[in-house]
C-alpha atoms as a PDB file:
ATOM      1  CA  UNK A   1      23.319  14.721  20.256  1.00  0.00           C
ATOM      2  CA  UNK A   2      22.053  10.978  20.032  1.00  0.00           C
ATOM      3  CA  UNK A   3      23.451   9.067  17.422  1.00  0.00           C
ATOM      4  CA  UNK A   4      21.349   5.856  15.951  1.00  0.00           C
ATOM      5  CA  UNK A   5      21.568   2.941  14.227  1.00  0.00           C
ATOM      6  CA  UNK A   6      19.723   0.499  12.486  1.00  0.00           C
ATOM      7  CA  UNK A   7      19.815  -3.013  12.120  1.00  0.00           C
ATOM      8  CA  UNK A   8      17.546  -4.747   9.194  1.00  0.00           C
ATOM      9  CA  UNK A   9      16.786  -8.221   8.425  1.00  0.00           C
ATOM     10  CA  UNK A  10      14.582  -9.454   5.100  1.00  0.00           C
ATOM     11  CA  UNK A  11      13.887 -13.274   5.011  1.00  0.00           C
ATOM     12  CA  UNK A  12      11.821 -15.143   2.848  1.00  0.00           C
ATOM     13  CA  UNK A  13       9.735 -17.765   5.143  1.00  0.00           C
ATOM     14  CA  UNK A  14      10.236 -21.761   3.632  1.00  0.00           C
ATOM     15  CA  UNK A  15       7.608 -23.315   5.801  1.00  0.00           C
ATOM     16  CA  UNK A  16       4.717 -21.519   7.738  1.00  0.00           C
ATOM     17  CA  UNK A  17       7.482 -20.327  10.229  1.00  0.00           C
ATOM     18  CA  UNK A  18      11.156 -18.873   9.945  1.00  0.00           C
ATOM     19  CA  UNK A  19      14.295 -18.819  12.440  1.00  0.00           C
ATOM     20  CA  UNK A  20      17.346 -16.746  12.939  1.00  0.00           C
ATOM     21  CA  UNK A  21      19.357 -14.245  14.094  1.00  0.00           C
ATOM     22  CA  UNK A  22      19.031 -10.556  13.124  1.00  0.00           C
ATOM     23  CA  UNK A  23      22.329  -9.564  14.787  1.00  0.00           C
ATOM     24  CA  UNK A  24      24.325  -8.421  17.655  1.00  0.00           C
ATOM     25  CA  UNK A  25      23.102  -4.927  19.447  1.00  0.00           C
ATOM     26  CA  UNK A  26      25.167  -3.379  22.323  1.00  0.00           C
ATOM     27  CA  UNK A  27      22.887  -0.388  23.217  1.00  0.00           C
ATOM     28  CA  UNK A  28      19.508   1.466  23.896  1.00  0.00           C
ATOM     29  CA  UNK A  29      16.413  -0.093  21.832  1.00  0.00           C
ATOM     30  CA  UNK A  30      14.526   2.845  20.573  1.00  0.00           C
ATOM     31  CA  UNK A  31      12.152   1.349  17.633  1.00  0.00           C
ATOM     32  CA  UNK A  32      11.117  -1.928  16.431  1.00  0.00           C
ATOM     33  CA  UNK A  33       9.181  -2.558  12.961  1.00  0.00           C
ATOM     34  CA  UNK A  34       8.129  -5.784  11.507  1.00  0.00           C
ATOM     35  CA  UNK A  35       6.217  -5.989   8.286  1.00  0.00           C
ATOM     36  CA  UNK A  36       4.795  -9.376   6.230  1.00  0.00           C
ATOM     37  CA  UNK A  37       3.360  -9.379   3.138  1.00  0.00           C
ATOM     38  CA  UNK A  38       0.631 -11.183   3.124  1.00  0.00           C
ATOM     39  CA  UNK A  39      -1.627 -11.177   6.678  1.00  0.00           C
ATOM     40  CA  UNK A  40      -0.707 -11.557  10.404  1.00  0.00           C
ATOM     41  CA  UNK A  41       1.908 -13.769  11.350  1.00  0.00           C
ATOM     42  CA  UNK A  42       3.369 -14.882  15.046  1.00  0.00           C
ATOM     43  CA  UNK A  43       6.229 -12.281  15.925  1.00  0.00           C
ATOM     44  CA  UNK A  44       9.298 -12.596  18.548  1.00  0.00           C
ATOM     45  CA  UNK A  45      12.233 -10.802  18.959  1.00  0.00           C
ATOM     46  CA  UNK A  46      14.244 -11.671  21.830  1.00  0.00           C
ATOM     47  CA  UNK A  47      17.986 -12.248  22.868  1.00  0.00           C
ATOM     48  CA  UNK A  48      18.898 -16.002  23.636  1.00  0.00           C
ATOM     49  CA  UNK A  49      21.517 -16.141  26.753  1.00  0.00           C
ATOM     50  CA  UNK A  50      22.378 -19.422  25.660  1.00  0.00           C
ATOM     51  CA  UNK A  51      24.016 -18.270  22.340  1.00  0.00           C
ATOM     52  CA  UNK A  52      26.314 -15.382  24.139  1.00  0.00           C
ATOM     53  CA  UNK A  53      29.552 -16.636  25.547  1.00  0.00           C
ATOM     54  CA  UNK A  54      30.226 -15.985  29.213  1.00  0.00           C
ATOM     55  CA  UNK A  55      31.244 -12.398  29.377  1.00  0.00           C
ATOM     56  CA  UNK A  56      29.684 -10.962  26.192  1.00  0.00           C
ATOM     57  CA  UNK A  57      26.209 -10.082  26.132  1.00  0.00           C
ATOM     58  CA  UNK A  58      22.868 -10.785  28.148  1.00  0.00           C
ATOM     59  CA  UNK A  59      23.225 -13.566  30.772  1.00  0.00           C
ATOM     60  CA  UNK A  60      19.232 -13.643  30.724  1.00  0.00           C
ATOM     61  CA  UNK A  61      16.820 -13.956  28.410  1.00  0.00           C
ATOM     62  CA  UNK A  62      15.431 -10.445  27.079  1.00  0.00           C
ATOM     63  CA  UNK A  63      11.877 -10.193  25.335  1.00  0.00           C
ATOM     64  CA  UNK A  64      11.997  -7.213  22.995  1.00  0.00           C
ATOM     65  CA  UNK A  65       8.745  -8.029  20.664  1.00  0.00           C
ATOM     66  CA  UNK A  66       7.543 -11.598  22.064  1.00  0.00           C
ATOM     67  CA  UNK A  67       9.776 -13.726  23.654  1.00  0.00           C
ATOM     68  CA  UNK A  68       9.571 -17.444  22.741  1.00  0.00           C
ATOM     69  CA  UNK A  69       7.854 -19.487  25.662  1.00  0.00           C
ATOM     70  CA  UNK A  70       6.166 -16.576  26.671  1.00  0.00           C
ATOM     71  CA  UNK A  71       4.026 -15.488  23.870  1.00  0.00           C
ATOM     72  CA  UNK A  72       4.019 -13.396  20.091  1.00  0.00           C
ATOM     73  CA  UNK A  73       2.527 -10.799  19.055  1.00  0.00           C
ATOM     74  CA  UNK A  74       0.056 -11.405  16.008  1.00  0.00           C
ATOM     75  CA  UNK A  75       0.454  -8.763  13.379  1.00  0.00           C
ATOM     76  CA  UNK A  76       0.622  -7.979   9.593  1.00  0.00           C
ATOM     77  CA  UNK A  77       2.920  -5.114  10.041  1.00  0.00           C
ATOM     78  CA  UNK A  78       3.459  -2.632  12.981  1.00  0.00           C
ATOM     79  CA  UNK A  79       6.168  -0.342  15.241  1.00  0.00           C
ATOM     80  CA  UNK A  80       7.011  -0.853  18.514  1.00  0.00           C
ATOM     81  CA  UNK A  81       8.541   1.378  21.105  1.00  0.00           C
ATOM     82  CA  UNK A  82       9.898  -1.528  23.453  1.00  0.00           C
ATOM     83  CA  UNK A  83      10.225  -0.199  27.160  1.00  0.00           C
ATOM     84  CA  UNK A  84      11.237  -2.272  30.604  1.00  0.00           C
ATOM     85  CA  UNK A  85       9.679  -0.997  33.787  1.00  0.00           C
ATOM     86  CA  UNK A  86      12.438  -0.223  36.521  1.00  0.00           C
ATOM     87  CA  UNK A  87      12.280  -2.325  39.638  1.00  0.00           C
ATOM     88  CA  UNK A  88      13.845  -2.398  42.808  1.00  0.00           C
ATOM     89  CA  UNK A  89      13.737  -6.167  43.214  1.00  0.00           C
ATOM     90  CA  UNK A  90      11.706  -9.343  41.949  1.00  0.00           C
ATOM     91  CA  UNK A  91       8.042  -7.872  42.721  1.00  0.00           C
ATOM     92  CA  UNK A  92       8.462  -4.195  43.411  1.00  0.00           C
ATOM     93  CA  UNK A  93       8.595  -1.388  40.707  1.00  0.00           C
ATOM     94  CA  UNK A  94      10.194   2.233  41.740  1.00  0.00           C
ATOM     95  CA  UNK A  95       6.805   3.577  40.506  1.00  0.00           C
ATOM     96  CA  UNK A  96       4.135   2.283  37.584  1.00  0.00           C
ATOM     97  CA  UNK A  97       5.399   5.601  35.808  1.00  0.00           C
ATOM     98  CA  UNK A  98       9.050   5.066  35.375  1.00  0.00           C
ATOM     99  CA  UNK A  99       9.940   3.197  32.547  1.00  0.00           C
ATOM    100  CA  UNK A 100      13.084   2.835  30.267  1.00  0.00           C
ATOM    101  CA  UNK A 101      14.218   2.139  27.094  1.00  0.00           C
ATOM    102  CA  UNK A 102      15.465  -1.844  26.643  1.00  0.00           C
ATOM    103  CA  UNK A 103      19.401  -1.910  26.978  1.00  0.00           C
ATOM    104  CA  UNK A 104      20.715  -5.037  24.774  1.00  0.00           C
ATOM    105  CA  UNK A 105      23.844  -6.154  24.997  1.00  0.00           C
ATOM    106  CA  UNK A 106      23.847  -9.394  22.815  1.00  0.00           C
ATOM    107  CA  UNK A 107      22.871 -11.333  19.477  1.00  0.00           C
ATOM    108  CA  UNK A 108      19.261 -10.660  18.674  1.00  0.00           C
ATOM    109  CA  UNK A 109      17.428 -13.427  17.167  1.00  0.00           C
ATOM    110  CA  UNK A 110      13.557 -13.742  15.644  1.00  0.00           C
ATOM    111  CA  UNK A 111      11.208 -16.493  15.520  1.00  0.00           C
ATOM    112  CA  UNK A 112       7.494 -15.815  13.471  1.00  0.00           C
ATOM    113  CA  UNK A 113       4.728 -18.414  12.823  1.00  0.00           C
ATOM    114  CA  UNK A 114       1.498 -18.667  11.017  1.00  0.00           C
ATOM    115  CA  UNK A 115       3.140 -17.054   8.038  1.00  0.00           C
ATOM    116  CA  UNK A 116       2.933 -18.400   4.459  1.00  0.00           C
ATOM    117  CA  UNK A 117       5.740 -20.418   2.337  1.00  0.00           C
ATOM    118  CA  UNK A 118       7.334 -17.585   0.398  1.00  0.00           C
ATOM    119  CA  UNK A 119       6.501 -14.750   2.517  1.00  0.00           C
ATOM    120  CA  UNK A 120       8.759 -12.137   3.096  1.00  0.00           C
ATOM    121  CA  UNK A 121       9.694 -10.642   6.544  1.00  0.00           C
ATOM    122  CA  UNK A 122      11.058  -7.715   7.630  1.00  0.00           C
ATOM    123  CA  UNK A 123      12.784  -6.078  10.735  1.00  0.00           C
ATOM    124  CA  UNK A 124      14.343  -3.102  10.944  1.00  0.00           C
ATOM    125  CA  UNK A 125      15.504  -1.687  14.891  1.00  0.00           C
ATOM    126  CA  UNK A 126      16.791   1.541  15.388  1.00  0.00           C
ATOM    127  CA  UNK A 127      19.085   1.503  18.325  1.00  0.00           C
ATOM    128  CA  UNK A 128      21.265   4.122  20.412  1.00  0.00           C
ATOM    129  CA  UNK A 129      24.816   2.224  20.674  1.00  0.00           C
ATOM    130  CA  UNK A 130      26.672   2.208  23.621  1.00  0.00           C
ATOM    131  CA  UNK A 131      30.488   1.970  23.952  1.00  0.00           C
ATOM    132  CA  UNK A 132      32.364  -0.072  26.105  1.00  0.00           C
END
């Protein structure tokens, strides 16, 4: 039997973009929603290697929904079933097929533009924990 959790984070955007961490997820990312409540707005959720200490968490960044630097995704609400193809180095993958489930082992953190000044955001992730 899986057991799942959820992590959920409401914010109320001051300026036409908002900044923070969501929390810290040591497991298997199964479902990502965002919602705004007023039109599209600029969406990433990724982990930040810089803000894990050495020995606890990713030592690279991870792009679950957007990754800052690399691009957002525009919308006014939506769900996500994140996925990382397997590889067997830098520039080969095992086979275009074979694809699993992001493991996160560190703080997640959210960054969304082109909202409005008093809009609220929400993200909830539903997560399969894994013990040390």
């Amino acid at each position: 039997m899986t057991t799942l959790k959820r992590v959920f984070k409401q914010v109320t955007a001051t300026t036409t973009t908002a900044t923070g961490t969501i929390g810290k997820i040591k497991g298997r990312i199964h479902k990502v929603q965002v919602l705004n409540d007023t039109g599209s707005c600029g969406w990433w959720i990724f982990t930040d290697a810089s803000d894990n200490i050495a020995g606890d968490g990713d030592i690279v960044d991870q792009n679950i929904v957007g990754a800052t630097g690399v691009g957002h995704v525009d919308t006014a609400g939506a769900t996500y079933y994140p996925v990382a193809v397997n590889v067997l180095n830098t520039v080969v993958t095992t086979d275009p097929d074979q694809y699993s489930q992001m493991i996160v082992d560190g703080q997640l953190e959210y960054d969304v533009d082109d909202c409005a000044t008093g809009e609220v955001l929400s993200i909830a992730i539903w997560y399969e924990p894994i013990a040390n």
